[in-house]
PDB file of N, CA and C in Angstrom:
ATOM      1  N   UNK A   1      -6.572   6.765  31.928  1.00  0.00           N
ATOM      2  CA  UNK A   1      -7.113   5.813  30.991  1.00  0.00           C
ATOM      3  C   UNK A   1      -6.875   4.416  31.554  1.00  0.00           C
ATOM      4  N   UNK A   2      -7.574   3.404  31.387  1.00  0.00           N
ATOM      5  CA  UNK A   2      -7.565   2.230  31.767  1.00  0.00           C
ATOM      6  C   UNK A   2      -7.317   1.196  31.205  1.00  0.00           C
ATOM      7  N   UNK A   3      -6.591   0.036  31.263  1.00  0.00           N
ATOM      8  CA  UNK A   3      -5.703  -0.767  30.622  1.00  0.00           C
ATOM      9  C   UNK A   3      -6.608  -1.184  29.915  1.00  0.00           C
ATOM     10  N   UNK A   4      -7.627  -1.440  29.969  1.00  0.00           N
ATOM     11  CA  UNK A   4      -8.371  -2.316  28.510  1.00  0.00           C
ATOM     12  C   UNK A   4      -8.736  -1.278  27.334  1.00  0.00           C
ATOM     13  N   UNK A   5      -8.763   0.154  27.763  1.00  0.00           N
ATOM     14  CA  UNK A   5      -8.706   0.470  26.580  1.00  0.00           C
ATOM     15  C   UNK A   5      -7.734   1.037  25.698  1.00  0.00           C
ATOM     16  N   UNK A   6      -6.745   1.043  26.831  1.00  0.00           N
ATOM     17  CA  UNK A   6      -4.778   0.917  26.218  1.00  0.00           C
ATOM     18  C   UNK A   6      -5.050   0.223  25.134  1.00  0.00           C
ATOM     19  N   UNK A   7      -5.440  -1.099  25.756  1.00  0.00           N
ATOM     20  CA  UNK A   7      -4.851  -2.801  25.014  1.00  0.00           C
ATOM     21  C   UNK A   7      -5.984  -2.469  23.890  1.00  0.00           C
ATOM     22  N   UNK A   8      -6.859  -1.797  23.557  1.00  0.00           N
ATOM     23  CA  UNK A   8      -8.146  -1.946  22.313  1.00  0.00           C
ATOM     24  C   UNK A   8      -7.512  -1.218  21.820  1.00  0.00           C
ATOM     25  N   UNK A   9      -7.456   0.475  22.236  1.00  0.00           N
ATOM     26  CA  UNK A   9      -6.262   0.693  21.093  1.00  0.00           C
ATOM     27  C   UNK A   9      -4.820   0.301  20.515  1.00  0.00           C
ATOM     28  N   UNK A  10      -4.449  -0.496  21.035  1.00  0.00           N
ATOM     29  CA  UNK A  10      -2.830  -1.138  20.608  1.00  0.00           C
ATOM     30  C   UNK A  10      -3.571  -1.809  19.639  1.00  0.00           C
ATOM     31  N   UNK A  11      -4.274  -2.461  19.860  1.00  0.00           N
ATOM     32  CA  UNK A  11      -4.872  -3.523  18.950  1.00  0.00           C
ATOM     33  C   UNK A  11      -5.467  -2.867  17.640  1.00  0.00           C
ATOM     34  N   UNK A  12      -6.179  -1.670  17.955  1.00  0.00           N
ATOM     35  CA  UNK A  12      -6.767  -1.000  16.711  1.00  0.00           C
ATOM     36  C   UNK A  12      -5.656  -0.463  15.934  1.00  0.00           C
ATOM     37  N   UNK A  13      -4.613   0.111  16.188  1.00  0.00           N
ATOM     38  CA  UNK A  13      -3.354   0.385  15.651  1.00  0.00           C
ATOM     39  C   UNK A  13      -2.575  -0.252  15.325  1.00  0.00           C
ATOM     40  N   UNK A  14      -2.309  -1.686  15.533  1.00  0.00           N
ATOM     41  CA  UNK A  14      -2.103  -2.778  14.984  1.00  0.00           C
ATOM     42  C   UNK A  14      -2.677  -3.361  13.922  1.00  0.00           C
ATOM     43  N   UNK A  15      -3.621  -3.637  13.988  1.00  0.00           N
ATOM     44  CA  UNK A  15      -4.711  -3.578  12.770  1.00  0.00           C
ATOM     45  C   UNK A  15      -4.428  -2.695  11.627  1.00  0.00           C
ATOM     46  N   UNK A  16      -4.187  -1.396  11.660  1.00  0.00           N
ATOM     47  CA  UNK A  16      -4.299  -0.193  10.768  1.00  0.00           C
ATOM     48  C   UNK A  16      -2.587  -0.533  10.097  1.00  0.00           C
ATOM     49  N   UNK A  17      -2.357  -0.483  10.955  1.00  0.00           N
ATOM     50  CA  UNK A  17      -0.581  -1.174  10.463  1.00  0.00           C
ATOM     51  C   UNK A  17      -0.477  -2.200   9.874  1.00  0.00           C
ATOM     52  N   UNK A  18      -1.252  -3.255   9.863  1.00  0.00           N
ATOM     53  CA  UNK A  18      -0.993  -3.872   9.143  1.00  0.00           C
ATOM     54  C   UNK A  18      -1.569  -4.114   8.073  1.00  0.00           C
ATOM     55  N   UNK A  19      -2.597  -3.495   7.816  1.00  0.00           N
ATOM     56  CA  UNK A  19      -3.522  -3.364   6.583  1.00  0.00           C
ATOM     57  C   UNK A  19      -2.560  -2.127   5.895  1.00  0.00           C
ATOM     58  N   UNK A  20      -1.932  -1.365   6.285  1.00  0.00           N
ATOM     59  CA  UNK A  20      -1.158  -0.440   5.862  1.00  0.00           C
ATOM     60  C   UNK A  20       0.137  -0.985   4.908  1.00  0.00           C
ATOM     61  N   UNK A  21       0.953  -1.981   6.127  1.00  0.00           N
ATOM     62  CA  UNK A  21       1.625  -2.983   5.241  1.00  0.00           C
ATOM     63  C   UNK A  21       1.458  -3.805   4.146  1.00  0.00           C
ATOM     64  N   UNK A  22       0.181  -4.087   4.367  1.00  0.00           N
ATOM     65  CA  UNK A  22       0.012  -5.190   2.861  1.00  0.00           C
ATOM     66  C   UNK A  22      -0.526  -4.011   1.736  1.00  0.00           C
ATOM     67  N   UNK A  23      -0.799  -2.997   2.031  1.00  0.00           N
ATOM     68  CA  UNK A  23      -0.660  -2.103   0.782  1.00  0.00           C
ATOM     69  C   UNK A  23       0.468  -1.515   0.068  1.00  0.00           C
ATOM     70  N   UNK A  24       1.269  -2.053   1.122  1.00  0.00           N
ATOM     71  CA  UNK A  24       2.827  -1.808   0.182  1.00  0.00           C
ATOM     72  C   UNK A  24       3.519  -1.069   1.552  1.00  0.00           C
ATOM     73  N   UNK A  25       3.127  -0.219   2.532  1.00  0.00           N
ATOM     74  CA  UNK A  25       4.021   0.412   3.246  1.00  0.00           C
ATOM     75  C   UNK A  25       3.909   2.094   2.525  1.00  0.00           C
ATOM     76  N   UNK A  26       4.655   2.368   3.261  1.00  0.00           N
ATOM     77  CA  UNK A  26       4.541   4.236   2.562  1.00  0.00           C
ATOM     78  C   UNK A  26       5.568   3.920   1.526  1.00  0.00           C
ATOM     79  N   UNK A  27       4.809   5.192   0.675  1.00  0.00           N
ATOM     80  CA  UNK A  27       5.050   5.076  -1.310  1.00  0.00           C
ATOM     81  C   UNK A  27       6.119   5.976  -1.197  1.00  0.00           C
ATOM     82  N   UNK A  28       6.586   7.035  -0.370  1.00  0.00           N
ATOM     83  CA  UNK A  28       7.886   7.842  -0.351  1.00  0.00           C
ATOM     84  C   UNK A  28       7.637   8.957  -1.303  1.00  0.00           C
ATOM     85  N   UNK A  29       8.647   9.237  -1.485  1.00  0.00           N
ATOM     86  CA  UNK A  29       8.671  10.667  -2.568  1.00  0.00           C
ATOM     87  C   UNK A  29       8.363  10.175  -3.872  1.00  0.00           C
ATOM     88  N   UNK A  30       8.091   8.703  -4.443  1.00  0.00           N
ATOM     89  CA  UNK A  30       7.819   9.016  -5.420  1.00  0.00           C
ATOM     90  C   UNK A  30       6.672   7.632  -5.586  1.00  0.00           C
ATOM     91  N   UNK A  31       6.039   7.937  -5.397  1.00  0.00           N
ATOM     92  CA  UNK A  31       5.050   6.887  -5.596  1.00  0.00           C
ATOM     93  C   UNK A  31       4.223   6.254  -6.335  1.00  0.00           C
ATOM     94  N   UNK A  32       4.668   6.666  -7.097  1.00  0.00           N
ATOM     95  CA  UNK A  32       4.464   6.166  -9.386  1.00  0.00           C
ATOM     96  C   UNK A  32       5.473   4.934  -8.689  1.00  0.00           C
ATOM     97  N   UNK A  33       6.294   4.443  -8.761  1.00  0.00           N
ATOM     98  CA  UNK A  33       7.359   3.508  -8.122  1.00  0.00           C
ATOM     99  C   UNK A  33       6.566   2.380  -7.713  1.00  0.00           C
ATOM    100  N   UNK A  34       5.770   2.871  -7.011  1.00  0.00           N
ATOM    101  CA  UNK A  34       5.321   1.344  -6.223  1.00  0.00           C
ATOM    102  C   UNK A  34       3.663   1.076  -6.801  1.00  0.00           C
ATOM    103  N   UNK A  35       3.797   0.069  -7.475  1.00  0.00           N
ATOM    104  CA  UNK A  35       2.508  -0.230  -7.729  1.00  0.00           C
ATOM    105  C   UNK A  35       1.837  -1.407  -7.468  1.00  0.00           C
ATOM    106  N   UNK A  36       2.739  -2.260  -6.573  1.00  0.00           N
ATOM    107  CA  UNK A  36       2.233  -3.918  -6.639  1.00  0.00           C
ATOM    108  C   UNK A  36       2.114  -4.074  -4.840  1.00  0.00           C
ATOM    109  N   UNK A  37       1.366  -4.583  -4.218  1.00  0.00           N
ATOM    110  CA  UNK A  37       1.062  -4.561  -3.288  1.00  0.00           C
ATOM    111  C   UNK A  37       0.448  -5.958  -2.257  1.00  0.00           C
ATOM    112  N   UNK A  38       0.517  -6.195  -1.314  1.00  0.00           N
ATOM    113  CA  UNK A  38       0.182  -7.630  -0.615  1.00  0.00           C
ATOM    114  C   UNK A  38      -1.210  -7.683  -0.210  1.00  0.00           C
ATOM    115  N   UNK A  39      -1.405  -8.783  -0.235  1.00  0.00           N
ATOM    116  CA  UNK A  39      -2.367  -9.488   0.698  1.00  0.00           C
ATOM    117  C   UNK A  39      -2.486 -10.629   0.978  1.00  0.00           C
ATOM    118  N   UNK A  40      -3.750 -11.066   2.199  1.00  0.00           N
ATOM    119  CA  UNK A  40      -3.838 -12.123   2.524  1.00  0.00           C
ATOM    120  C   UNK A  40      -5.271 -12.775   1.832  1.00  0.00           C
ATOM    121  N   UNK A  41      -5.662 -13.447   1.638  1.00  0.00           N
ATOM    122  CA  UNK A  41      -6.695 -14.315   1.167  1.00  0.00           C
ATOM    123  C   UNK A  41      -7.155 -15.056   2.210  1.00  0.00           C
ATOM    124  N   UNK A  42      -8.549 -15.756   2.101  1.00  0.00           N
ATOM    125  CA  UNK A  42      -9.101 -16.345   2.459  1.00  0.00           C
ATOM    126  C   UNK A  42      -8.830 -17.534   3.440  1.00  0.00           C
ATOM    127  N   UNK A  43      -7.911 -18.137   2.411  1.00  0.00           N
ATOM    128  CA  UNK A  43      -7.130 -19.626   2.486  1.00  0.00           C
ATOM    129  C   UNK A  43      -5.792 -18.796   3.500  1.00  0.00           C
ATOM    130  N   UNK A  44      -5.413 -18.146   3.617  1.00  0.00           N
ATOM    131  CA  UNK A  44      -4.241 -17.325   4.936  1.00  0.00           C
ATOM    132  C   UNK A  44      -2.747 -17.761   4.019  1.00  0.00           C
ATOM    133  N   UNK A  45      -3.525 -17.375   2.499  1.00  0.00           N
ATOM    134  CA  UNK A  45      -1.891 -17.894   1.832  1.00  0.00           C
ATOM    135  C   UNK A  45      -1.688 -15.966   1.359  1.00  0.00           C
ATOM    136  N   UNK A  46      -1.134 -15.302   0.791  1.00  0.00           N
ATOM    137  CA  UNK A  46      -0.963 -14.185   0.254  1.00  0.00           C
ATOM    138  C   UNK A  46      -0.532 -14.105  -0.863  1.00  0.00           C
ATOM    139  N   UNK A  47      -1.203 -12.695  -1.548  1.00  0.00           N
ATOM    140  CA  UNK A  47      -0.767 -12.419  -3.072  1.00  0.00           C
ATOM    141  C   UNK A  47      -0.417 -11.691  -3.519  1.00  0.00           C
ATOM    142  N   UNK A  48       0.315 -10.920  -4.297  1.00  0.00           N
ATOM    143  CA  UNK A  48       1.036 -10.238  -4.977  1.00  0.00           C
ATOM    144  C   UNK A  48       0.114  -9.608  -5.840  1.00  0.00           C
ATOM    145  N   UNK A  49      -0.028  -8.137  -6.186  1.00  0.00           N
ATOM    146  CA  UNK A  49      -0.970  -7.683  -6.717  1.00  0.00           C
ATOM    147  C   UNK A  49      -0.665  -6.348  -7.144  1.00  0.00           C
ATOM    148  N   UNK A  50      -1.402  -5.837  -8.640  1.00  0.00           N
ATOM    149  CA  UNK A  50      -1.136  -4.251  -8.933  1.00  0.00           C
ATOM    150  C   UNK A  50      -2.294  -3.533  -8.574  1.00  0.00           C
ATOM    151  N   UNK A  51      -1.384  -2.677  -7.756  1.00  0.00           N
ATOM    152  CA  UNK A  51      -2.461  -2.213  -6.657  1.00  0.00           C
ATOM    153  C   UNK A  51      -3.403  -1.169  -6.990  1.00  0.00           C
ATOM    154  N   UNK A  52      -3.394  -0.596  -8.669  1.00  0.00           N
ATOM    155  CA  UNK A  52      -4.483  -0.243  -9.543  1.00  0.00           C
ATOM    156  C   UNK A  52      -5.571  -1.147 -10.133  1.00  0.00           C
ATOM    157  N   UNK A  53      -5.077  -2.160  -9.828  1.00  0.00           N
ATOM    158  CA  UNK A  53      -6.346  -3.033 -10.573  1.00  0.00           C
ATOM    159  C   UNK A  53      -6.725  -4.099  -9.863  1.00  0.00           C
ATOM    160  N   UNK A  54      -5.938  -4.703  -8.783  1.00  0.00           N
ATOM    161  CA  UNK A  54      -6.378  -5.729  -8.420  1.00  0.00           C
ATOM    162  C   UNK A  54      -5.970  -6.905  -8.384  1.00  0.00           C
ATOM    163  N   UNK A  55      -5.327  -7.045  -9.901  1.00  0.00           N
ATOM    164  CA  UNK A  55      -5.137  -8.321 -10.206  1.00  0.00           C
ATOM    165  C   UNK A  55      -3.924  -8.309  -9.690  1.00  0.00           C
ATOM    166  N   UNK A  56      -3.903  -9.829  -9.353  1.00  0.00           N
ATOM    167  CA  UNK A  56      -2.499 -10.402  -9.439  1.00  0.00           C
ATOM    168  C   UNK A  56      -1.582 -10.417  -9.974  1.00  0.00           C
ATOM    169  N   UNK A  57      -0.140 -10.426  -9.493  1.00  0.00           N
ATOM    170  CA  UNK A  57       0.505 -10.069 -10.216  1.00  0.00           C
ATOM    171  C   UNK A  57       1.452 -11.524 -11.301  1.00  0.00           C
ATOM    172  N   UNK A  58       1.826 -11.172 -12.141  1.00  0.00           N
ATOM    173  CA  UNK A  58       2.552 -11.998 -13.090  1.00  0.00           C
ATOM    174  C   UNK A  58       3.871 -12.108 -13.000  1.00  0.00           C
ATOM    175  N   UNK A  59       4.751 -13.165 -12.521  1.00  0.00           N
ATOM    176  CA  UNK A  59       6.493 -12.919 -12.793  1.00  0.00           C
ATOM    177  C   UNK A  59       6.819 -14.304 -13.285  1.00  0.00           C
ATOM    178  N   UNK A  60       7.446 -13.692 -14.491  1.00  0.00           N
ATOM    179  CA  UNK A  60       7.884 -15.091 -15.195  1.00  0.00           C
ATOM    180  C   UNK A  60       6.877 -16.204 -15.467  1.00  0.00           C
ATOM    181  N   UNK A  61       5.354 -15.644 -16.002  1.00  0.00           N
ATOM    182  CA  UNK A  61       4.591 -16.553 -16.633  1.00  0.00           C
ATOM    183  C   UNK A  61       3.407 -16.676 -15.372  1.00  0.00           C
ATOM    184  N   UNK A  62       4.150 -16.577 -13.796  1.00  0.00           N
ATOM    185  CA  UNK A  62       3.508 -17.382 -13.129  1.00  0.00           C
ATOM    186  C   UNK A  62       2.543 -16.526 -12.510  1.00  0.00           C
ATOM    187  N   UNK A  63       1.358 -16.563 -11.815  1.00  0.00           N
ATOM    188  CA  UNK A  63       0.411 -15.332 -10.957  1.00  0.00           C
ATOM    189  C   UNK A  63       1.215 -15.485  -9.619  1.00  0.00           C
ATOM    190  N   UNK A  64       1.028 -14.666  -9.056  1.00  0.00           N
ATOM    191  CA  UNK A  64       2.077 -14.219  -7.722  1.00  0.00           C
ATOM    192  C   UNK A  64       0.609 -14.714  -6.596  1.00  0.00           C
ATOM    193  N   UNK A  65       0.035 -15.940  -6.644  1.00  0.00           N
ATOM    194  CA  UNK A  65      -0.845 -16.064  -5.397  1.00  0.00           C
ATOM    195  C   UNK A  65      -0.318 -17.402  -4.911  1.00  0.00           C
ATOM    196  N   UNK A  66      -0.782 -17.679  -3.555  1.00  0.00           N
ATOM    197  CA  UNK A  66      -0.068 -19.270  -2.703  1.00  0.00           C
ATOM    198  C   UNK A  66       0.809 -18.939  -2.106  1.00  0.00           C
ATOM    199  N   UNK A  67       1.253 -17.355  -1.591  1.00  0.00           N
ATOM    200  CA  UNK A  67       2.249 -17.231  -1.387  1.00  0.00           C
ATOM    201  C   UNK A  67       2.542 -17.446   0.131  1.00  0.00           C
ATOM    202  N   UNK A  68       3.465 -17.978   0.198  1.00  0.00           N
ATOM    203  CA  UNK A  68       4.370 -16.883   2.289  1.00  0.00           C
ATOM    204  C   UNK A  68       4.223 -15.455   2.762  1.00  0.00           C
ATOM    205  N   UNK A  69       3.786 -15.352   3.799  1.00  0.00           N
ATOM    206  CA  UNK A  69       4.009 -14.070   3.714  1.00  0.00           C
ATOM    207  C   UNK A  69       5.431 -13.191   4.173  1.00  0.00           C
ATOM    208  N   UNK A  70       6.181 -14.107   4.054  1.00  0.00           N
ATOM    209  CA  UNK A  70       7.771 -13.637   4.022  1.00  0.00           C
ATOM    210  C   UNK A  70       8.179 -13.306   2.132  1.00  0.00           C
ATOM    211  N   UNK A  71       7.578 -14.483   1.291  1.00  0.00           N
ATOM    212  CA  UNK A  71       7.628 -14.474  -0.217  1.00  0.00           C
ATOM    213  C   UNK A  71       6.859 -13.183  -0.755  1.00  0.00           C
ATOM    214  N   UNK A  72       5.737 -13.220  -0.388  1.00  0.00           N
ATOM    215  CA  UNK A  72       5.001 -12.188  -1.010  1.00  0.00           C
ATOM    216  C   UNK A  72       5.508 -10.946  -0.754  1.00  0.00           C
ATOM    217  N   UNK A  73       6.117 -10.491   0.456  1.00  0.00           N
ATOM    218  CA  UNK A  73       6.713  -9.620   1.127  1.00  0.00           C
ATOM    219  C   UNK A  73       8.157  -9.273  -0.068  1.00  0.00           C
ATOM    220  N   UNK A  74       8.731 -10.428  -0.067  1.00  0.00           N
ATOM    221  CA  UNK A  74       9.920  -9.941  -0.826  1.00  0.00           C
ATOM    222  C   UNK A  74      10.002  -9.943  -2.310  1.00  0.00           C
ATOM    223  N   UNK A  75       9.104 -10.603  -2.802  1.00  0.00           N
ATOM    224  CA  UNK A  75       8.112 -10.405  -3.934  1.00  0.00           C
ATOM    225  C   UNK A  75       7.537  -8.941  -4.451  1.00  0.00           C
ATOM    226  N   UNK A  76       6.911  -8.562  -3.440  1.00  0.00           N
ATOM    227  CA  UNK A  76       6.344  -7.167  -4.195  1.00  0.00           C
ATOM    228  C   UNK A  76       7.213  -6.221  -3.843  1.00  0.00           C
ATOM    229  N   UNK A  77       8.488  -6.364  -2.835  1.00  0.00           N
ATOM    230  CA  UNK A  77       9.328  -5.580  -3.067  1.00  0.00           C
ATOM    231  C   UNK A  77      10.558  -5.585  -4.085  1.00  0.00           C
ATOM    232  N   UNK A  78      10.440  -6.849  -4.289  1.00  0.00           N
ATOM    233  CA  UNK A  78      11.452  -6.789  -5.413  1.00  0.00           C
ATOM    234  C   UNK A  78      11.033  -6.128  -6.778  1.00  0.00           C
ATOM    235  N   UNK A  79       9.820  -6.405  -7.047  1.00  0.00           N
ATOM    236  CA  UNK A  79       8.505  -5.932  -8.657  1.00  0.00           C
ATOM    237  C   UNK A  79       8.774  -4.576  -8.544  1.00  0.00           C
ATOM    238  N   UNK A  80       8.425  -3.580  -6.833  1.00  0.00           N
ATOM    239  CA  UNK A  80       8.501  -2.563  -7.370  1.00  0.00           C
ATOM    240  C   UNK A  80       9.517  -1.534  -7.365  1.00  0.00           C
ATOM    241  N   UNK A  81      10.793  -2.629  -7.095  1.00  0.00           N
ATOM    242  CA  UNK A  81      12.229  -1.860  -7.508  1.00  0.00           C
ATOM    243  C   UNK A  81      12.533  -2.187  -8.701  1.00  0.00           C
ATOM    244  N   UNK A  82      12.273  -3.478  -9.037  1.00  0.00           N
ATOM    245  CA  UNK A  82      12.479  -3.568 -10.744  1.00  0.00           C
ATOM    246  C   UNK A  82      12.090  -2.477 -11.451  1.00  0.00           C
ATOM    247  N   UNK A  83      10.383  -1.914 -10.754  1.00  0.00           N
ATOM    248  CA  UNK A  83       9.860  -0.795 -12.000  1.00  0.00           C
ATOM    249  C   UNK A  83      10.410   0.360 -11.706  1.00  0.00           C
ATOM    250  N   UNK A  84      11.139   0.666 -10.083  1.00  0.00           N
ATOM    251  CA  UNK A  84      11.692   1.957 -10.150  1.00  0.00           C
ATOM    252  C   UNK A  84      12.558   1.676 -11.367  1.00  0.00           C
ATOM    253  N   UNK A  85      13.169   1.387 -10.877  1.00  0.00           N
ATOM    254  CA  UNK A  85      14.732   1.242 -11.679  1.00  0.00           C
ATOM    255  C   UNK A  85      14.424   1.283 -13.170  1.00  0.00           C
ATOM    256  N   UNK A  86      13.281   0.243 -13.783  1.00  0.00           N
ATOM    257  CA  UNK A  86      12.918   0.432 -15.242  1.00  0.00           C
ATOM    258  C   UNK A  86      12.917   2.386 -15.270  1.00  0.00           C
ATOM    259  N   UNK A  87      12.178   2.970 -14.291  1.00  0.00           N
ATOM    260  CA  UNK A  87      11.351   3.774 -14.939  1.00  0.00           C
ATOM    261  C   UNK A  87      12.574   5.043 -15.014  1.00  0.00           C
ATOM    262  N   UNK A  88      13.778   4.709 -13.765  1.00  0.00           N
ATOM    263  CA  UNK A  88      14.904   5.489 -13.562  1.00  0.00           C
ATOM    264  C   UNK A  88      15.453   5.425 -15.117  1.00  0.00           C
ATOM    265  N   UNK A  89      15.967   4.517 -15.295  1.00  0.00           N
ATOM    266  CA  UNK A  89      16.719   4.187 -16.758  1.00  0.00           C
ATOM    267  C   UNK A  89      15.972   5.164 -17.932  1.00  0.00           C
ATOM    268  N   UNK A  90      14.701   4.889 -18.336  1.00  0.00           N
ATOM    269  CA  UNK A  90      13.957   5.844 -18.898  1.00  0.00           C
ATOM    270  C   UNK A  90      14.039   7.384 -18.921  1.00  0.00           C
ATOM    271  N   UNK A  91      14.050   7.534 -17.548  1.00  0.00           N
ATOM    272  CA  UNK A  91      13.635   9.124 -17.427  1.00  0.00           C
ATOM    273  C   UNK A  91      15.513   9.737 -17.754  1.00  0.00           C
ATOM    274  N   UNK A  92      16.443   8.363 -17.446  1.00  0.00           N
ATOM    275  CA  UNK A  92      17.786   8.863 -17.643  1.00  0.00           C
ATOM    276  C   UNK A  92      17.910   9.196 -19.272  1.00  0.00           C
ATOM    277  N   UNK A  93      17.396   8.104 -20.030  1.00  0.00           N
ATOM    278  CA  UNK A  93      17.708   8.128 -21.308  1.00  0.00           C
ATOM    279  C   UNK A  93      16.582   9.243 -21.896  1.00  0.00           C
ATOM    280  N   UNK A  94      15.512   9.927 -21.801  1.00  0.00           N
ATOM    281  CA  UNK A  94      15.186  10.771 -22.189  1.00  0.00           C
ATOM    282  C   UNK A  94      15.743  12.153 -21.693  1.00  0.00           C
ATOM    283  N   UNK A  95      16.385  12.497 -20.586  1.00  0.00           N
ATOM    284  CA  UNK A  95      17.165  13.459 -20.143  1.00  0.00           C
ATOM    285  C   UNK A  95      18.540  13.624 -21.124  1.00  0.00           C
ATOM    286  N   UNK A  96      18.985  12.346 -21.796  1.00  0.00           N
ATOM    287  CA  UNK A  96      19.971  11.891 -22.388  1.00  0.00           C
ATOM    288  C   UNK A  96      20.066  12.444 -23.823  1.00  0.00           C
ATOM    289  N   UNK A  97      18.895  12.248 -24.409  1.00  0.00           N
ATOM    290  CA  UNK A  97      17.970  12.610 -25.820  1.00  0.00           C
ATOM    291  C   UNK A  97      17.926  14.025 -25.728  1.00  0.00           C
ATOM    292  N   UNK A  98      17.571  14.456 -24.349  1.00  0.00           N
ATOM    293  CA  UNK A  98      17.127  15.924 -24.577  1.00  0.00           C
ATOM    294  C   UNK A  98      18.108  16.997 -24.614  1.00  0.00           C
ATOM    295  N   UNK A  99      18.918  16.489 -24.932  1.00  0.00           N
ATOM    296  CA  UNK A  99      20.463  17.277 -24.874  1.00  0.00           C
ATOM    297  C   UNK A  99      21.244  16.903 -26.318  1.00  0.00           C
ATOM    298  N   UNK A 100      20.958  17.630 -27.545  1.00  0.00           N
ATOM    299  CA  UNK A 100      21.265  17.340 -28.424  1.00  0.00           C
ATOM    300  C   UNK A 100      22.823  17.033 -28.784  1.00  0.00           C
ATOM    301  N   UNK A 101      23.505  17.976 -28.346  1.00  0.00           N
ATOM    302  CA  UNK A 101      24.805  17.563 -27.954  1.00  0.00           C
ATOM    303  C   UNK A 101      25.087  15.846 -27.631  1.00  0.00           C
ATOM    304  N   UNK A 102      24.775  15.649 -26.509  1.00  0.00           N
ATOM    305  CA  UNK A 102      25.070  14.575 -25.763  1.00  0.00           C
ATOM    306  C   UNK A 102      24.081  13.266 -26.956  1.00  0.00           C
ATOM    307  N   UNK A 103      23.130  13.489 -27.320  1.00  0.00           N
ATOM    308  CA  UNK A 103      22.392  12.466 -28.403  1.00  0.00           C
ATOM    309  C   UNK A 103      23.741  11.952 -29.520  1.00  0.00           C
ATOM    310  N   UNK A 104      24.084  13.388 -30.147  1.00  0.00           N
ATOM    311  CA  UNK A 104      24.834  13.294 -31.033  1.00  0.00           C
ATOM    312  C   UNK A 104      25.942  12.360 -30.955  1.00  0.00           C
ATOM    313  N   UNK A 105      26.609  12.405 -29.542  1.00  0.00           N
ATOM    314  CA  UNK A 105      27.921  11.862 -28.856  1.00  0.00           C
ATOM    315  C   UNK A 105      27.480  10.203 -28.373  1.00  0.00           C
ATOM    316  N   UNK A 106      26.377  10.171 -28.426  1.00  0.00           N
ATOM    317  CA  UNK A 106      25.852   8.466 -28.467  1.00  0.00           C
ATOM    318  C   UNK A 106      25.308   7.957 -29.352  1.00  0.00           C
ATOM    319  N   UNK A 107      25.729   8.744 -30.101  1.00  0.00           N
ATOM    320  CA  UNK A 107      25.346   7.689 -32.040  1.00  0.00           C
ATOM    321  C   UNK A 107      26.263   7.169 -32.831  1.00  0.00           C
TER     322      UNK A 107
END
């Protein structure tokens, strides 16, 4: 194979990687978890986004666009450990409930 088309594919795989990245990266074993995801815009600023709908995302009033892409980066990773963790707490406290015993002993 010949170096220029080494270097086209590095480049095409580069590409795919990084469009891969601003979708969040791999979702792992549980991928209800991650729902907010990056990009870049037009203007080469990046945004924060739920990656079911589109929109931008909201923290503390504000839309998650204008961003860095170091911010946005630590931005949508922070959103979608917040929602693990929301959704951990949940699934703890209904595991919690479902044990009548143990309900009883937290009332």
């Amino acid at each position: 194979m010949n170096t220029r088309v080494n270097e086209t594919e590095r480049k095409r795989i580069a590409a795919a990687i990084s469009v891969w990245e601003n979708e969040g990266g791999a979702p792992g074993q549980d991928s209800m978890h991650h729902q907010y995801g990056r990009r870049i815009e037009a203007d080469h600023s990046w945004t924060i986004y739920h990656v079911f709908t589109g929109v931008p995302a909201r923290f503390g009033g504000d839309a998650m666009t204008g961003l860095s892409r170091m911010d946005a980066t630590s931005g949508m990773l922070r959103l979608n450990l917040r929602n693990a963790e929301r959704r951990r707490e949940r699934i703890e406290l209904s595991s919690f409930r479902a044990v009548p015993e143990l309900a009883e002993c937290g009332s």
